[in-house]
C-alpha atoms as a PDB file:
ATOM      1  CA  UNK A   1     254.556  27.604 -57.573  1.00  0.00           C
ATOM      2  CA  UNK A   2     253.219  26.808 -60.806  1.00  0.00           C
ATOM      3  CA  UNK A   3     255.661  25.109 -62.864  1.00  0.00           C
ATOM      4  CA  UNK A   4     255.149  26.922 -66.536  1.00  0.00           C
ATOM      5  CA  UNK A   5     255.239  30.925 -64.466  1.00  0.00           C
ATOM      6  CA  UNK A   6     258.490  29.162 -62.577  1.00  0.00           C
ATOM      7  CA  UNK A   7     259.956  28.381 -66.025  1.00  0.00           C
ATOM      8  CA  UNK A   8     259.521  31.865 -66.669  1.00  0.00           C
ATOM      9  CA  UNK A   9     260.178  33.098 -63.682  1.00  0.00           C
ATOM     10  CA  UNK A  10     264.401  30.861 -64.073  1.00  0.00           C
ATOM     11  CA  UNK A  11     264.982  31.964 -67.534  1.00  0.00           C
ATOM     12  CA  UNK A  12     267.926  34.271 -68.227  1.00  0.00           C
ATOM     13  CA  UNK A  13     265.887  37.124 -70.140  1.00  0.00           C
ATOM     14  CA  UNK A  14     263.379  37.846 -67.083  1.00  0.00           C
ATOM     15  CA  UNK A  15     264.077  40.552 -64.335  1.00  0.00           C
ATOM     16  CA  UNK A  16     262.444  40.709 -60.876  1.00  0.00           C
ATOM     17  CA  UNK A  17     262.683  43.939 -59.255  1.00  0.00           C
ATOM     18  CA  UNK A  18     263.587  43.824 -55.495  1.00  0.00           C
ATOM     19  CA  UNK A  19     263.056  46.145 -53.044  1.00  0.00           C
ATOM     20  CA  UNK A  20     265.577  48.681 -52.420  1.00  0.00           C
ATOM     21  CA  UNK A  21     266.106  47.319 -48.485  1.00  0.00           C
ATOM     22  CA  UNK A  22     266.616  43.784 -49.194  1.00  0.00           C
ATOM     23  CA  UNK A  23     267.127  41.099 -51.995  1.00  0.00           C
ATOM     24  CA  UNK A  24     264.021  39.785 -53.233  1.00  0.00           C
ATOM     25  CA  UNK A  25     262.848  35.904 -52.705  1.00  0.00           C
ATOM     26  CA  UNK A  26     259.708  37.311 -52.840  1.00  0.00           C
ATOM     27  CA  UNK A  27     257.481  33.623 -52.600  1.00  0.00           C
ATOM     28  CA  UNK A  28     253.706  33.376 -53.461  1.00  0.00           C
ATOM     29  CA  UNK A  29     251.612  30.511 -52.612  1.00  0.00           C
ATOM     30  CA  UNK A  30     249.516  29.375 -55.800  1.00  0.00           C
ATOM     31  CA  UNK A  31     245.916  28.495 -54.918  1.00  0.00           C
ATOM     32  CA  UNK A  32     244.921  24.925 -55.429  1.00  0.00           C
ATOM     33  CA  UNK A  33     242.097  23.978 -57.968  1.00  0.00           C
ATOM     34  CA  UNK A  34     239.863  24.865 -55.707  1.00  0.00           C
ATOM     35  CA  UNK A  35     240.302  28.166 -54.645  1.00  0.00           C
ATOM     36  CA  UNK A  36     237.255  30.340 -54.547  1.00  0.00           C
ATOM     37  CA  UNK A  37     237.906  33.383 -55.750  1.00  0.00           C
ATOM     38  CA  UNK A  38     236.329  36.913 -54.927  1.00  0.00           C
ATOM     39  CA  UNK A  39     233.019  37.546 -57.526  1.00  0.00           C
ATOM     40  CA  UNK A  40     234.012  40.893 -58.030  1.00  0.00           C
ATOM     41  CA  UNK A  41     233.971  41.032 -62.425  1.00  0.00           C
ATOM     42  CA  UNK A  42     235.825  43.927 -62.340  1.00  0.00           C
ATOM     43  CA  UNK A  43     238.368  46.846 -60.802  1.00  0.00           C
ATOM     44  CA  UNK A  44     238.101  50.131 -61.365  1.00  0.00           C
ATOM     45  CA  UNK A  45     240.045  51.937 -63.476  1.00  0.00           C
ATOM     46  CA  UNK A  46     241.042  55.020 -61.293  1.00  0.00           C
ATOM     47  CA  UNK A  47     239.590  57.511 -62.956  1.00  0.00           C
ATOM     48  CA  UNK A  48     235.503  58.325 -62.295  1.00  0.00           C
ATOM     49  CA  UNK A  49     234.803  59.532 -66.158  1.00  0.00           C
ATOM     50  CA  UNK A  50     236.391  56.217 -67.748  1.00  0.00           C
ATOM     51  CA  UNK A  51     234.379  53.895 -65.282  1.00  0.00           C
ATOM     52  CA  UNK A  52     230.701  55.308 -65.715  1.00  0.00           C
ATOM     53  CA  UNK A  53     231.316  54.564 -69.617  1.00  0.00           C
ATOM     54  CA  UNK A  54     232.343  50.896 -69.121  1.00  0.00           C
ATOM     55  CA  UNK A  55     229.597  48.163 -69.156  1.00  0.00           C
ATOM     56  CA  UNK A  56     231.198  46.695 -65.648  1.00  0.00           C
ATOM     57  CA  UNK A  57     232.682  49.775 -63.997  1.00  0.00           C
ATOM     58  CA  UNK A  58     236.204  49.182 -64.401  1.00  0.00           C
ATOM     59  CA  UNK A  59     238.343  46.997 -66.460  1.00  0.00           C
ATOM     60  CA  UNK A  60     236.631  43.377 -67.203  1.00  0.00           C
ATOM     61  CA  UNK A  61     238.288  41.316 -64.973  1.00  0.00           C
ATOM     62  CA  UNK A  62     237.319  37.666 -66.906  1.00  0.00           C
ATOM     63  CA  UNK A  63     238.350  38.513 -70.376  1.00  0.00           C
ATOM     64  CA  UNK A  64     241.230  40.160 -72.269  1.00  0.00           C
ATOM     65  CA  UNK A  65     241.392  44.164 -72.257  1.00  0.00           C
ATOM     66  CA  UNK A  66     243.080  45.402 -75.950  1.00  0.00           C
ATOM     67  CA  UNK A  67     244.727  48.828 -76.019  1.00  0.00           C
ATOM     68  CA  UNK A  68     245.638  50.303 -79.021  1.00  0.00           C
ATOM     69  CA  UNK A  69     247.894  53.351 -80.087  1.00  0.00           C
ATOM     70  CA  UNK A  70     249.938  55.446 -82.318  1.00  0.00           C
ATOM     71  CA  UNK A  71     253.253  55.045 -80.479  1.00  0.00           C
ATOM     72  CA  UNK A  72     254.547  51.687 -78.374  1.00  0.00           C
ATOM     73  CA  UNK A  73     251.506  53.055 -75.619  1.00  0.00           C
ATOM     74  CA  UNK A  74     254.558  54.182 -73.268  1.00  0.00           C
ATOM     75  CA  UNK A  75     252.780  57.550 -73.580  1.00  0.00           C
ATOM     76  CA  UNK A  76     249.126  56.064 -71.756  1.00  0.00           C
ATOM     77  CA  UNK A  77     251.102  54.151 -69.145  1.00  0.00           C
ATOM     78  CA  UNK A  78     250.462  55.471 -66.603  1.00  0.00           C
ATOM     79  CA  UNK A  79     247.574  55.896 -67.063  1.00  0.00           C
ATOM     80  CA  UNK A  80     247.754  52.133 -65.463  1.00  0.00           C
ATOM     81  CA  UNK A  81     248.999  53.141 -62.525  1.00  0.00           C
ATOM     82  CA  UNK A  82     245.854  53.700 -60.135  1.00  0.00           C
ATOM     83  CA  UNK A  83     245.107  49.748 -61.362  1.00  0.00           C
ATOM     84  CA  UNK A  84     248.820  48.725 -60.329  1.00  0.00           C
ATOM     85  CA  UNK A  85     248.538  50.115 -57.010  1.00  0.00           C
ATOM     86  CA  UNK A  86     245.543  48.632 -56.364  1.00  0.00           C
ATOM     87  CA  UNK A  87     246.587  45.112 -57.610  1.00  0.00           C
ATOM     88  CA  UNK A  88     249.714  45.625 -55.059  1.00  0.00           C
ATOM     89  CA  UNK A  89     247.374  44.702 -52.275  1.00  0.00           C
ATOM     90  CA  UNK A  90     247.318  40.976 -53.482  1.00  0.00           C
ATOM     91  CA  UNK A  91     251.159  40.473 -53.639  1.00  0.00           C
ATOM     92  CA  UNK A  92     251.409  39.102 -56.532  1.00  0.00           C
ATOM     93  CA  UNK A  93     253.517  39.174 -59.401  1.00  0.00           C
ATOM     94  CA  UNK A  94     252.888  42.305 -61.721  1.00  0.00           C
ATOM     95  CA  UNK A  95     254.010  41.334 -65.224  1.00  0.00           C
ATOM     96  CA  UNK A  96     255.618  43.653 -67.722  1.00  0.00           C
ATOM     97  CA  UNK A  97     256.032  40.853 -71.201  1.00  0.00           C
ATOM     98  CA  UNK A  98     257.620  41.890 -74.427  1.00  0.00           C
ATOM     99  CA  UNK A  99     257.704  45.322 -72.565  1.00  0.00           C
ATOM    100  CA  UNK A 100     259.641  48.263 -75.229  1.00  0.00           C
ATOM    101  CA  UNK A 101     260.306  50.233 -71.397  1.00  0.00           C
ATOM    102  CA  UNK A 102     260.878  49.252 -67.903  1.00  0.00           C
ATOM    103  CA  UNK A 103     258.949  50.314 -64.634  1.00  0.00           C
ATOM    104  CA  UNK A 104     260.611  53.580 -63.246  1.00  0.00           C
ATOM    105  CA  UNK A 105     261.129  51.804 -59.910  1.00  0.00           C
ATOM    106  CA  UNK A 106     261.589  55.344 -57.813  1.00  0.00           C
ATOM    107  CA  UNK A 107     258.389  56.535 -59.188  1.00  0.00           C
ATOM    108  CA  UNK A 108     256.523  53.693 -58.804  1.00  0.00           C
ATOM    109  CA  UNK A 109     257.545  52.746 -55.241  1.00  0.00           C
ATOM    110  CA  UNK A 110     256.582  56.313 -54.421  1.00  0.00           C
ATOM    111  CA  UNK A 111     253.304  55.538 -55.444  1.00  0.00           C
ATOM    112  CA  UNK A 112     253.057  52.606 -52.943  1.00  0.00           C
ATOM    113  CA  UNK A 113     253.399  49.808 -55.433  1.00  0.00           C
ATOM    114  CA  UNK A 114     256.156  47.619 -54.663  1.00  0.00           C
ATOM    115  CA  UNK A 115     258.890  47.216 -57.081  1.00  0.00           C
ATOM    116  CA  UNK A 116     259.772  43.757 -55.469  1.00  0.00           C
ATOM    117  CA  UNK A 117     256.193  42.599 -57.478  1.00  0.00           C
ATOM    118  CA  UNK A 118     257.347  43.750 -60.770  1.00  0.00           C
ATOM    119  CA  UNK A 119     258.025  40.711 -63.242  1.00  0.00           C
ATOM    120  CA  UNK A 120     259.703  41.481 -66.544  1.00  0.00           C
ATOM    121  CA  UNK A 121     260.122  38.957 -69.307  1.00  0.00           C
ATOM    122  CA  UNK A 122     261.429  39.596 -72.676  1.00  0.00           C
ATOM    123  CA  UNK A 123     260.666  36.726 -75.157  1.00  0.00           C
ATOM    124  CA  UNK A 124     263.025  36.505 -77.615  1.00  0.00           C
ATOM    125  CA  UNK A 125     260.507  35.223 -80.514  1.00  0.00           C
ATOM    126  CA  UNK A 126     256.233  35.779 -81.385  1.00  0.00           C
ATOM    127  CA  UNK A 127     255.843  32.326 -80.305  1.00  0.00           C
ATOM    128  CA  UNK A 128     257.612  32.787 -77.016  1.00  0.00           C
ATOM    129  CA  UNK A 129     255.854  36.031 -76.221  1.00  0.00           C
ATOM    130  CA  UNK A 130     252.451  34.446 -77.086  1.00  0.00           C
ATOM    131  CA  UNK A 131     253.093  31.524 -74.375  1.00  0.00           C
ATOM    132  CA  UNK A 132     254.742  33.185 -71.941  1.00  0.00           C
ATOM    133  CA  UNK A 133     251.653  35.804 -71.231  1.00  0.00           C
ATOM    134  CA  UNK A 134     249.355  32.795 -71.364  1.00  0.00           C
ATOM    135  CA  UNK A 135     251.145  30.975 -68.894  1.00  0.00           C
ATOM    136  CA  UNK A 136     251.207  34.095 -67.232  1.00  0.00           C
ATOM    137  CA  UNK A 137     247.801  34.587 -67.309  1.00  0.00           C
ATOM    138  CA  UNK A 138     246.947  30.899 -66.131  1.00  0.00           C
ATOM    139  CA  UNK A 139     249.610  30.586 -63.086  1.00  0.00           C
ATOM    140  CA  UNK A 140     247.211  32.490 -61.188  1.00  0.00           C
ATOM    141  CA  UNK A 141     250.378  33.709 -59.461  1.00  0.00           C
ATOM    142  CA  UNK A 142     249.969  37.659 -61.237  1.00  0.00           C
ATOM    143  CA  UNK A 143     247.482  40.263 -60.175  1.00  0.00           C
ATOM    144  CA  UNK A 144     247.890  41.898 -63.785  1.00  0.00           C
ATOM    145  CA  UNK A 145     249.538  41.335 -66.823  1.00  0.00           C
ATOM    146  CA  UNK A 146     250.972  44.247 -69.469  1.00  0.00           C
ATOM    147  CA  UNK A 147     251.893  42.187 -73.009  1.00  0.00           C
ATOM    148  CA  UNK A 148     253.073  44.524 -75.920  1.00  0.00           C
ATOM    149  CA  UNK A 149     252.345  42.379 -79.295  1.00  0.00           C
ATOM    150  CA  UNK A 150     253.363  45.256 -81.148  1.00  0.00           C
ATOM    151  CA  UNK A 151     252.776  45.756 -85.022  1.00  0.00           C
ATOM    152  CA  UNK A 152     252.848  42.411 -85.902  1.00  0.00           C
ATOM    153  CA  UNK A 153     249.727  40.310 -87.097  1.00  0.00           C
ATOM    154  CA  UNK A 154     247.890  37.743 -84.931  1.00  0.00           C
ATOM    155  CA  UNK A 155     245.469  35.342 -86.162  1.00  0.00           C
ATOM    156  CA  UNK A 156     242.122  35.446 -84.491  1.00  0.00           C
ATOM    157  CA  UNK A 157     242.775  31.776 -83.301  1.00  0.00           C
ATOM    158  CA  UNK A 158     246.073  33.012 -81.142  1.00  0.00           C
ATOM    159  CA  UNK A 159     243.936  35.730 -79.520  1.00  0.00           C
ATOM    160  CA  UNK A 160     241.648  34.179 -78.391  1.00  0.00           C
ATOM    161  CA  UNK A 161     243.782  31.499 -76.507  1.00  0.00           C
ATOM    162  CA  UNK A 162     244.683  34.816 -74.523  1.00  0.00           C
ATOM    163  CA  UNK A 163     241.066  36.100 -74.254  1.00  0.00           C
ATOM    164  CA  UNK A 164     240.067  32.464 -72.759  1.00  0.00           C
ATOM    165  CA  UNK A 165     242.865  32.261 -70.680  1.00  0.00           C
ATOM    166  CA  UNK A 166     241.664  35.924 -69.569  1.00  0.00           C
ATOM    167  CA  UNK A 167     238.223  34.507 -69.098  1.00  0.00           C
ATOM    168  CA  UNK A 168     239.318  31.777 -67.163  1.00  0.00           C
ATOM    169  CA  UNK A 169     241.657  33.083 -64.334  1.00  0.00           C
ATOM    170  CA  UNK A 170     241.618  36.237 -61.897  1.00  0.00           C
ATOM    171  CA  UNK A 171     244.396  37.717 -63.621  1.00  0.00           C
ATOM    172  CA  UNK A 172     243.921  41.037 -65.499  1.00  0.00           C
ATOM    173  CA  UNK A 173     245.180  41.298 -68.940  1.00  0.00           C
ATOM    174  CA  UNK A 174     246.197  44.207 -70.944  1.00  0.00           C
ATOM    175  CA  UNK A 175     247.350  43.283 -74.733  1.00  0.00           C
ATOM    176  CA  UNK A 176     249.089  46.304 -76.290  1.00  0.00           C
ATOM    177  CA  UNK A 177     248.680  46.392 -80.288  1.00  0.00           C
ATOM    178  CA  UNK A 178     249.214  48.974 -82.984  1.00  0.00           C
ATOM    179  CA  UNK A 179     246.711  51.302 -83.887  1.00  0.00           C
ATOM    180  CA  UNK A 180     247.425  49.069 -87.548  1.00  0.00           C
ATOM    181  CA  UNK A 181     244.950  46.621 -86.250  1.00  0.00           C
ATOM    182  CA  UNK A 182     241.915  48.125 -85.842  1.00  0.00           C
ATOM    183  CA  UNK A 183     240.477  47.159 -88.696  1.00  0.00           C
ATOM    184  CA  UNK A 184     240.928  43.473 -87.369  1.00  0.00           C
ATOM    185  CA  UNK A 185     238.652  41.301 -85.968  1.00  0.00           C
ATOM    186  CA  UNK A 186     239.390  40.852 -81.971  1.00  0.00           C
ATOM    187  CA  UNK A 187     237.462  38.131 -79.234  1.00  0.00           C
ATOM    188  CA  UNK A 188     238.583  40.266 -76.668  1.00  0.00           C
ATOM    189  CA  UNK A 189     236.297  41.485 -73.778  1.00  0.00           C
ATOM    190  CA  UNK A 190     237.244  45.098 -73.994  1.00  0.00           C
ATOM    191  CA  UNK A 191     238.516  46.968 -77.018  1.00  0.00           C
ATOM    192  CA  UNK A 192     240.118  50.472 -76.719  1.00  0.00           C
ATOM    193  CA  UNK A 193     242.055  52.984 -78.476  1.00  0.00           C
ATOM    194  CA  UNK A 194     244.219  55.752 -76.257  1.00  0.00           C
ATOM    195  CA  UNK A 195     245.840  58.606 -78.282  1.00  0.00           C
ATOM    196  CA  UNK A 196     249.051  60.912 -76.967  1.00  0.00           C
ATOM    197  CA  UNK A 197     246.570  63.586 -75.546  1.00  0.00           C
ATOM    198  CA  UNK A 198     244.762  61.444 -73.164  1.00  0.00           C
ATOM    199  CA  UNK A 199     241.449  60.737 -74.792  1.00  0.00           C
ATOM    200  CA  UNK A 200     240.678  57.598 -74.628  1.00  0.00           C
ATOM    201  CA  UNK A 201     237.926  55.190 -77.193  1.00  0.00           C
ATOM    202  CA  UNK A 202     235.725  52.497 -76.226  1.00  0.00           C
ATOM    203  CA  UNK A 203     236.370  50.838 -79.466  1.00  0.00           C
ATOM    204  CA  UNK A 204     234.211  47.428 -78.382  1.00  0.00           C
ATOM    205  CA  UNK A 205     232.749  45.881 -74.565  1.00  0.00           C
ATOM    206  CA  UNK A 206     231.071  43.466 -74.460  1.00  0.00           C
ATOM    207  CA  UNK A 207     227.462  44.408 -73.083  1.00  0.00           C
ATOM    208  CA  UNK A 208     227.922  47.830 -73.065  1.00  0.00           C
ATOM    209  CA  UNK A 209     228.049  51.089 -75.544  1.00  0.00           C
ATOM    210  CA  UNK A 210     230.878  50.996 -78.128  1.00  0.00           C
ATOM    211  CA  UNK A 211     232.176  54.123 -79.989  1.00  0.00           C
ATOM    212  CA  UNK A 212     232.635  56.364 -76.745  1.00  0.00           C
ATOM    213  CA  UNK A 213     235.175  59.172 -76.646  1.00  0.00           C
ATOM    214  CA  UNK A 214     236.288  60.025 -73.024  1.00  0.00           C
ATOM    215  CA  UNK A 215     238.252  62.635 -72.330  1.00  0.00           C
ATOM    216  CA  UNK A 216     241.070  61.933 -68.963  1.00  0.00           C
ATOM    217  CA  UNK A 217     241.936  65.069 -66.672  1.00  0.00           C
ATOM    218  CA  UNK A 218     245.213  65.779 -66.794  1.00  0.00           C
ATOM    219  CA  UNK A 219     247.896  63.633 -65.294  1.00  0.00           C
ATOM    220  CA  UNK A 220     250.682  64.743 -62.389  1.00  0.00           C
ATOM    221  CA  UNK A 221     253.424  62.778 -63.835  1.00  0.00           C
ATOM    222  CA  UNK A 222     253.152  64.808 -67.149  1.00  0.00           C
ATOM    223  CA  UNK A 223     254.843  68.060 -65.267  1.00  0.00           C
ATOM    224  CA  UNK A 224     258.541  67.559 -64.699  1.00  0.00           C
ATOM    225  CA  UNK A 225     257.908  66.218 -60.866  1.00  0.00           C
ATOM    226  CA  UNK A 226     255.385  64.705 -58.812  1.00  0.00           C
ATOM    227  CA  UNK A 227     254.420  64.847 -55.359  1.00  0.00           C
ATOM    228  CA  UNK A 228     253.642  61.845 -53.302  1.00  0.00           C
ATOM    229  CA  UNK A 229     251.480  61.107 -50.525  1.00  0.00           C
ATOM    230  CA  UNK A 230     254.253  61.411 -48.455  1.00  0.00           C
ATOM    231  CA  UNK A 231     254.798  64.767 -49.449  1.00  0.00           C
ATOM    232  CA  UNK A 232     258.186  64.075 -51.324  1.00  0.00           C
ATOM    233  CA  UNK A 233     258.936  64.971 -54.893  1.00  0.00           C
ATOM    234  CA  UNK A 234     260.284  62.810 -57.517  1.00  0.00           C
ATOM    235  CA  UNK A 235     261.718  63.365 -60.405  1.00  0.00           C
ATOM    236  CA  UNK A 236     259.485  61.973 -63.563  1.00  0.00           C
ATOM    237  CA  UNK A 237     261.288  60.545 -66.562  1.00  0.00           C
ATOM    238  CA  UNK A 238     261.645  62.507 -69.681  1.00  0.00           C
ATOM    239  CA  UNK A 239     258.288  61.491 -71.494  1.00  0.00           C
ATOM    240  CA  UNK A 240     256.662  62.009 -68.778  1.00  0.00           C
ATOM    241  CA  UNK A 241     255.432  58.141 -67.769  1.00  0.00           C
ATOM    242  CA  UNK A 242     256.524  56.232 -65.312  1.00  0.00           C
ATOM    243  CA  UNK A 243     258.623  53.746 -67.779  1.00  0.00           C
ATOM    244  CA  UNK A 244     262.360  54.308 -69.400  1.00  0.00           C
ATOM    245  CA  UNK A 245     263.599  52.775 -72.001  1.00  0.00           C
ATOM    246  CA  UNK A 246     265.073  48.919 -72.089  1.00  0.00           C
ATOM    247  CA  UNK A 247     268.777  49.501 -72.562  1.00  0.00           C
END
């Protein structure tokens, strides 16, 4: 395992979630230098409307994707999902940094992702959060990775070590920022802005049509249960998403 995500992975402020059968040693084998991976640029997003208005079809997958919102984006979570349950197929880490919730593991498992993949790391510090989602991002041993950088500022220089490190791995990245910097400059790949009602702005893509308003159907999770494709109900959290608050 890389050595920098297995720092990570041995410090006392990350959780991995196991499955509810056994303890998790869950063990992934990191490619060598070698490794060719698949060509595919991108994954879809889930939803139909949002993928005919990106440049790629889905979410960039060389390149940083920046979400911006109102609230701490609990709200547009799960929104997420159809990508998480798609990523599950790769078995590797899913990576929740700096995260303001945590992963509503009965929901979640329900939806066939595994809660055994779920990786959370809480930085304690700007500077921590910064290199733990890089070395994230480089390990090559996550599928995705959520980082909340919140309402503070970042220099252009720090963002784009993430947007190269993006760029330069199969991981996916999601940065989530306040909708206080969109007036800033960003090197990201993919630029958006997600209110509380669903409606989501392509903000900036690279290659593709900027300033598009898309409109999501309505999500399951938002009524009080949901039923699974195994036909059982489960109870949704309060808001609605999939994620609860860190205690």
């Amino acid at each position: 395992m890389n050595q920098s995500i297995e720092h990570i992975i041995s410090r006392p402020d990350t959780w991995r979630g196991t499955s509810s059968h056994q303890a998790s040693h869950f063990i992934l084998n990191t490619p060598s230098a070698n490794t060719t991976w698949p060509t595919a640029r991108s994954i879809s997003t889930g939803f139909a409307s949002l993928d005919n208005k990106l440049q790629l079809g889905g979410w960039p997958l060389q390149g940083a994707v920046e979400v911006l919102s109102n609230d701490d984006n609990s709200e547009c979570m799960s929104l997420f999902l159809p990508t998480m349950q798609a990523l599950s197929a790769e078995k590797r880490w899913q990576a929740f940094i700096g995260a303001p919730h945590t992963p509503y593991a009965p929901l979640i498992q329900a939806m066939g992702i595994p809660s055994e993949q779920v990786l959370m790391v809480h930085p304690k510090t700007r500077e921590e959060l910064l290199w733990a989602t890089e070395q994230a991002v480089r390990s090559t041993t996550c599928s995705v990775v959520f980082a909340w950088l919140g309402s503070a500022h970042y220099r252009y220089a720090e963002l784009r070590k993430l947007q190269l490190a993006a760029a330069d791995s199969d991981t996916l990245l999601f940065i989530f920022r306040s909708s206080d910097a969109l007036a800033e400059s960003t090197p990201v790949s993919l630029r958006v802005h997600i209110d509380a009602y669903r409606e989501i702005s392509v903000i900036k893509q690279r290659g593709g049509k900027s300033e598009v308003a898309i409109r999501l159907p309505d999500n399951p999770l938002f009524d009080s249960n949901v039923t699974t494709r195994e036909k059982t109900k489960v109870t949704a959290t309060r808001t609605g998403t999939y994620l609860i608050p860190v205690a």
